[in-house]
N, C-alpha and C. Protein backbone atom coordinates (compact mmCIF):
# COMPACT_ATOMS: atom_id res chain seq x y z
N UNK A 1 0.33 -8.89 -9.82
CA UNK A 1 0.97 -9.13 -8.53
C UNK A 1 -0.01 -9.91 -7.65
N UNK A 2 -0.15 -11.31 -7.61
CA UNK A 2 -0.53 -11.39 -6.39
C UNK A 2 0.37 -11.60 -4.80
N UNK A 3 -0.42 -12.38 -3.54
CA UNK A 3 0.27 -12.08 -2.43
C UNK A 3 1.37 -13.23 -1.97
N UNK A 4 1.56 -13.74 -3.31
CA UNK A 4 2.72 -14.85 -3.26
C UNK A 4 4.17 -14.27 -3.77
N UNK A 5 3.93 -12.77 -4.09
CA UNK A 5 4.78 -12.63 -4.95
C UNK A 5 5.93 -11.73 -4.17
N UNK A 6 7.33 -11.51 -3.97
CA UNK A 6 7.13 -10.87 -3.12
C UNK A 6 7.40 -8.97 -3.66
N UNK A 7 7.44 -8.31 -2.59
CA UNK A 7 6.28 -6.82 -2.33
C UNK A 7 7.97 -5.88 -1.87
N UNK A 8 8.27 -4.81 -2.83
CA UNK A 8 8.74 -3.97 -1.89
C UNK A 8 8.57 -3.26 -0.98
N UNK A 9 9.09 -3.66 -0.05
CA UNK A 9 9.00 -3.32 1.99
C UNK A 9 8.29 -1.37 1.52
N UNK A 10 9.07 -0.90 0.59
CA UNK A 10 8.78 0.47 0.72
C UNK A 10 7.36 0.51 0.03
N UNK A 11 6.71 -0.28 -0.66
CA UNK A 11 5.05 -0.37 -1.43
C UNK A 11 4.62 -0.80 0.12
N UNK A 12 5.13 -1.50 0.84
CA UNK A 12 3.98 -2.09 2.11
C UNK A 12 3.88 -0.92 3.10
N UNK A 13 4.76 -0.28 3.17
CA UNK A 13 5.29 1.13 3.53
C UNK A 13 3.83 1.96 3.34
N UNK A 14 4.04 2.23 1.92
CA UNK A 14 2.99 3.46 1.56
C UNK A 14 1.58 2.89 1.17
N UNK A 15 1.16 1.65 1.38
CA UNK A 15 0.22 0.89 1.48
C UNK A 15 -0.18 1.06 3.33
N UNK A 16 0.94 0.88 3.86
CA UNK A 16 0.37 0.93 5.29
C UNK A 16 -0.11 2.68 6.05
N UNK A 17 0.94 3.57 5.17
CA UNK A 17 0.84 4.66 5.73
C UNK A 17 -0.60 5.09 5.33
N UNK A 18 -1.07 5.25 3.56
CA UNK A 18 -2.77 5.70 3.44
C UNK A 18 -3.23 4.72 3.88
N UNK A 19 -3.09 3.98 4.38
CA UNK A 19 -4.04 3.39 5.25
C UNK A 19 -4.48 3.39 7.02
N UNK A 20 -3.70 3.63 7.26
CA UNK A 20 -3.62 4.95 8.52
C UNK A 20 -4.65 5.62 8.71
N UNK A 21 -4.61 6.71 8.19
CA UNK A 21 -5.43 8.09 8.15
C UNK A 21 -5.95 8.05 6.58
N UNK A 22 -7.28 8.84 6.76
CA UNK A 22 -7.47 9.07 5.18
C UNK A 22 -6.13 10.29 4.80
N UNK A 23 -6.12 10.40 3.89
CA UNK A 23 -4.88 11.13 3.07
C UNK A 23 -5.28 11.86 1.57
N UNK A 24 -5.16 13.10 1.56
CA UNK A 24 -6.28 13.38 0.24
C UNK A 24 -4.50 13.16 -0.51
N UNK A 25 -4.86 13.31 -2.12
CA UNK A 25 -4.14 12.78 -3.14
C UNK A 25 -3.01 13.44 -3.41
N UNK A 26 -3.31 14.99 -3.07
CA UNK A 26 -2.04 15.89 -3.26
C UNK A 26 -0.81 15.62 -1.81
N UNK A 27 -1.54 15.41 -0.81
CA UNK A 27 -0.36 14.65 -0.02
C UNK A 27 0.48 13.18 -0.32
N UNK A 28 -0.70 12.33 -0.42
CA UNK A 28 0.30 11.34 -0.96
C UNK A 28 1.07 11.53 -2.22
N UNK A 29 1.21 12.69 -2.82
CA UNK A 29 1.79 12.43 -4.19
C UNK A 29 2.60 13.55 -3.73
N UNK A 30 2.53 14.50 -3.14
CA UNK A 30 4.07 15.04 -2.47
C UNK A 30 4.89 14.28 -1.16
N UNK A 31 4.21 13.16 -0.69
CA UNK A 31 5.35 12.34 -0.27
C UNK A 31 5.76 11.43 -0.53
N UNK A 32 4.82 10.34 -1.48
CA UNK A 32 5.97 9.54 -2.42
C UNK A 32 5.97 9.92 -4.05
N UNK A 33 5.75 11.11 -4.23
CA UNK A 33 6.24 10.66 -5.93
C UNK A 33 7.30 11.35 -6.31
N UNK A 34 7.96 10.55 -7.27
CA UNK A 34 9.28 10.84 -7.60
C UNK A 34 9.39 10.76 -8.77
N UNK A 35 10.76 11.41 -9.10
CA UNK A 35 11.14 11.19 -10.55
C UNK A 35 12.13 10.64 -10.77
N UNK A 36 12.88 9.92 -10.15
CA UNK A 36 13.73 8.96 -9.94
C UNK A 36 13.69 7.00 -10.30
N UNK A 37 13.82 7.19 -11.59
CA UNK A 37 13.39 5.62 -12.35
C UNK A 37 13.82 4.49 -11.89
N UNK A 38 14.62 4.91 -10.71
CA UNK A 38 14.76 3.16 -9.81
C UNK A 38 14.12 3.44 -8.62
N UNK A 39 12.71 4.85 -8.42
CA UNK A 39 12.36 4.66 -6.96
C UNK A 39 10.99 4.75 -7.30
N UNK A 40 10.42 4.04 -7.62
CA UNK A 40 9.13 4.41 -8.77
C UNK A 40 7.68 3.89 -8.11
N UNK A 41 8.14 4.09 -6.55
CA UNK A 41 6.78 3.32 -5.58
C UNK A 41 5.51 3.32 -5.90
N UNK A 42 5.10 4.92 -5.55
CA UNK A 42 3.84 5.60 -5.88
C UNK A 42 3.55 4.79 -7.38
N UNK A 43 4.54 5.45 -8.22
CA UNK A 43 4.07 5.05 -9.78
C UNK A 43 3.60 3.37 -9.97
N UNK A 44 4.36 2.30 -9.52
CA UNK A 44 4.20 1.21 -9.12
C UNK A 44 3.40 0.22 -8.77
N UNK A 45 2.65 1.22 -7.37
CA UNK A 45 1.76 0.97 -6.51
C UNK A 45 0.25 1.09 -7.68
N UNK A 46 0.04 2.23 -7.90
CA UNK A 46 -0.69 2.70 -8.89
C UNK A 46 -1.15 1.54 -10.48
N UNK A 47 0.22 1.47 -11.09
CA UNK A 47 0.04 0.43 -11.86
C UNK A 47 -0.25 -1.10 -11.41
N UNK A 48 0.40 -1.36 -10.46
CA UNK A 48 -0.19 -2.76 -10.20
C UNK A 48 -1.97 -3.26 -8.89
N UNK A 49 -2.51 -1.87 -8.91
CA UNK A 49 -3.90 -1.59 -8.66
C UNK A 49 -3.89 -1.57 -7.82
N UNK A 50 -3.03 -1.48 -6.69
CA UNK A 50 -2.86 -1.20 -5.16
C UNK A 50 -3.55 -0.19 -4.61
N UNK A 51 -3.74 1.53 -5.29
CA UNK A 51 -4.21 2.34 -4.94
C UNK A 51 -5.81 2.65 -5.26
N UNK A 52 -6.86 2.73 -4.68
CA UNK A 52 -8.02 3.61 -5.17
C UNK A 52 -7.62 5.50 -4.84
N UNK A 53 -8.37 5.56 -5.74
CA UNK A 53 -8.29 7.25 -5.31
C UNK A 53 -10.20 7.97 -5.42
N UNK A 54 -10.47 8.26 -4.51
CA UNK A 54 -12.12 8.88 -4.78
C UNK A 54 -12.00 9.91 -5.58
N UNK A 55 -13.21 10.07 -6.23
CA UNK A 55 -12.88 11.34 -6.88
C UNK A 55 -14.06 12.38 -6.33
N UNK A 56 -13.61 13.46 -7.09
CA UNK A 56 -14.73 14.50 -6.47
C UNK A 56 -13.30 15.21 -4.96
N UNK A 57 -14.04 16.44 -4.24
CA UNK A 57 -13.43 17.10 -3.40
C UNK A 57 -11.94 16.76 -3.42
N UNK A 58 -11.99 16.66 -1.96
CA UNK A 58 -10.22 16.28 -1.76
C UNK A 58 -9.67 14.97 -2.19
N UNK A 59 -10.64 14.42 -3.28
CA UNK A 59 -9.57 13.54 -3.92
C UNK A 59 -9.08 12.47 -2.92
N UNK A 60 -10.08 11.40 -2.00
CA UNK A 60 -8.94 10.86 -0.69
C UNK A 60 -8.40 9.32 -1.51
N UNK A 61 -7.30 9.45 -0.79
CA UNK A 61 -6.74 8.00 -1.52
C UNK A 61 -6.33 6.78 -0.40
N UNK A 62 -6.49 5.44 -0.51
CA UNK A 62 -6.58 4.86 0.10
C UNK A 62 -6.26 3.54 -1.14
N UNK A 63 -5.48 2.26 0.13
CA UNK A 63 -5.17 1.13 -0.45
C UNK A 63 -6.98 0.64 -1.51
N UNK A 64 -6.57 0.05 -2.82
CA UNK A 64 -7.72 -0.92 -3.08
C UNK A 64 -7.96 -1.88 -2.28
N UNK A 65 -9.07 -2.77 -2.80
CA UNK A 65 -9.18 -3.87 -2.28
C UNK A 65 -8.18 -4.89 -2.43
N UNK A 66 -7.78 -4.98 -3.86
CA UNK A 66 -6.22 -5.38 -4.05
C UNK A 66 -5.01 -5.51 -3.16
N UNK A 67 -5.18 -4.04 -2.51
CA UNK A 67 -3.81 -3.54 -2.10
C UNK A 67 -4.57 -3.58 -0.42
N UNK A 68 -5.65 -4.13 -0.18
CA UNK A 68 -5.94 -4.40 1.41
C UNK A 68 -5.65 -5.93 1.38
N UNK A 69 -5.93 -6.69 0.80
CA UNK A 69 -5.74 -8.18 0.10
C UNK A 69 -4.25 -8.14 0.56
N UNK A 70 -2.85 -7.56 0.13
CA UNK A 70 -1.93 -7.38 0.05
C UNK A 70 -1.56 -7.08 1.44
N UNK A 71 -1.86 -6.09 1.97
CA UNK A 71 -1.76 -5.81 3.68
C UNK A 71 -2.26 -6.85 4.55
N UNK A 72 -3.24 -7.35 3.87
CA UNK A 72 -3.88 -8.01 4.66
C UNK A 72 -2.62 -9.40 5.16
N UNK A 73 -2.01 -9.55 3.78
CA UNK A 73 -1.24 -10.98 3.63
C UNK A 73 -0.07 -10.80 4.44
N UNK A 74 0.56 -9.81 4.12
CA UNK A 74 1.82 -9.17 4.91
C UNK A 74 1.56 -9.30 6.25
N UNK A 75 0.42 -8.36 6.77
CA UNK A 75 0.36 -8.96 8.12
C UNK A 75 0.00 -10.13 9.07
N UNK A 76 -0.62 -10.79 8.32
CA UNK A 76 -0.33 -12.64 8.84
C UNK A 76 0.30 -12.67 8.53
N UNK A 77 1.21 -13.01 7.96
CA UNK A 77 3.06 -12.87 7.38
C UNK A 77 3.80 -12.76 8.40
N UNK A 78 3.47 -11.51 8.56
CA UNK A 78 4.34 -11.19 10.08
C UNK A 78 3.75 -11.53 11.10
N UNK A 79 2.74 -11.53 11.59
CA UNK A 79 2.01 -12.38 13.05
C UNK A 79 3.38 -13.42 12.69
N UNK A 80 2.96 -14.43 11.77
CA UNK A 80 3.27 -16.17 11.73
C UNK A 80 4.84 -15.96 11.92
N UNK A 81 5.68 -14.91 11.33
CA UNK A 81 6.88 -15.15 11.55
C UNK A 81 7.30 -14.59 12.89
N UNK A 82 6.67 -13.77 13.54
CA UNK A 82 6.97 -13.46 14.50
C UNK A 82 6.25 -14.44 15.91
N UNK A 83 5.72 -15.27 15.76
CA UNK A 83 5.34 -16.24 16.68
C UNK A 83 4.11 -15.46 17.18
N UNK A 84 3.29 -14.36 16.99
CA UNK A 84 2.68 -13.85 17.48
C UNK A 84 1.10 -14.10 17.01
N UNK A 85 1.13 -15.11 16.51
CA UNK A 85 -0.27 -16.12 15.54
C UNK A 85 -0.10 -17.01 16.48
N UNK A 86 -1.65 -16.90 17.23
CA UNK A 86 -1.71 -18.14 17.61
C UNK A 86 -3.37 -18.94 16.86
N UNK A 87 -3.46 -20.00 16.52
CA UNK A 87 -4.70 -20.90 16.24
C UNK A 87 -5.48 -20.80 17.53
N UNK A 88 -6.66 -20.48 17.16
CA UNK A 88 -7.79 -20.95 17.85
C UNK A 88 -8.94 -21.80 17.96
């Protein structure tokens, strides 16, 4: 996946939310994981390297560098479409 490609709104979702707050692993995985084979975010996110997870203690999980790369793009994305980019 790179950031040309495009991103389900609900991956930018749970890309934006651990990125928020730190979030240890057993939360993010009781609020997006599912077992539902057409809603497969978490699982998704995970395979296409979006997520780091630390290891050791509470386990905290947070976007990769990948998946900050990815946020990162989305939100100039939206600045530029929303007129709210300006050049300096």
């Amino acid at each position: 996946m790179n950031t040309t490609e495009a991103v389900h709104p609900l991956t930018l979702q749970l890309l934006e939310w651990i990125d928020s707050t730190p979030r240890a692993y057993a939360e993010v995985l009781d609020a997006w994981r599912t077992s539902c084979p057409r809603l497969s975010i978490w699982e998704d996110a995970c395979l296409a390297g979006l997520i780091a997870c630390e290891q050791g203690g509470a386990r905290i999980v947070t976007p990769s560098a990948k998946g900050r790369v990815l946020l990162d793009a989305h939100r100039v994305g939206a600045l530029h479409r929303h007129g709210s980019f300006q050049k300096t």
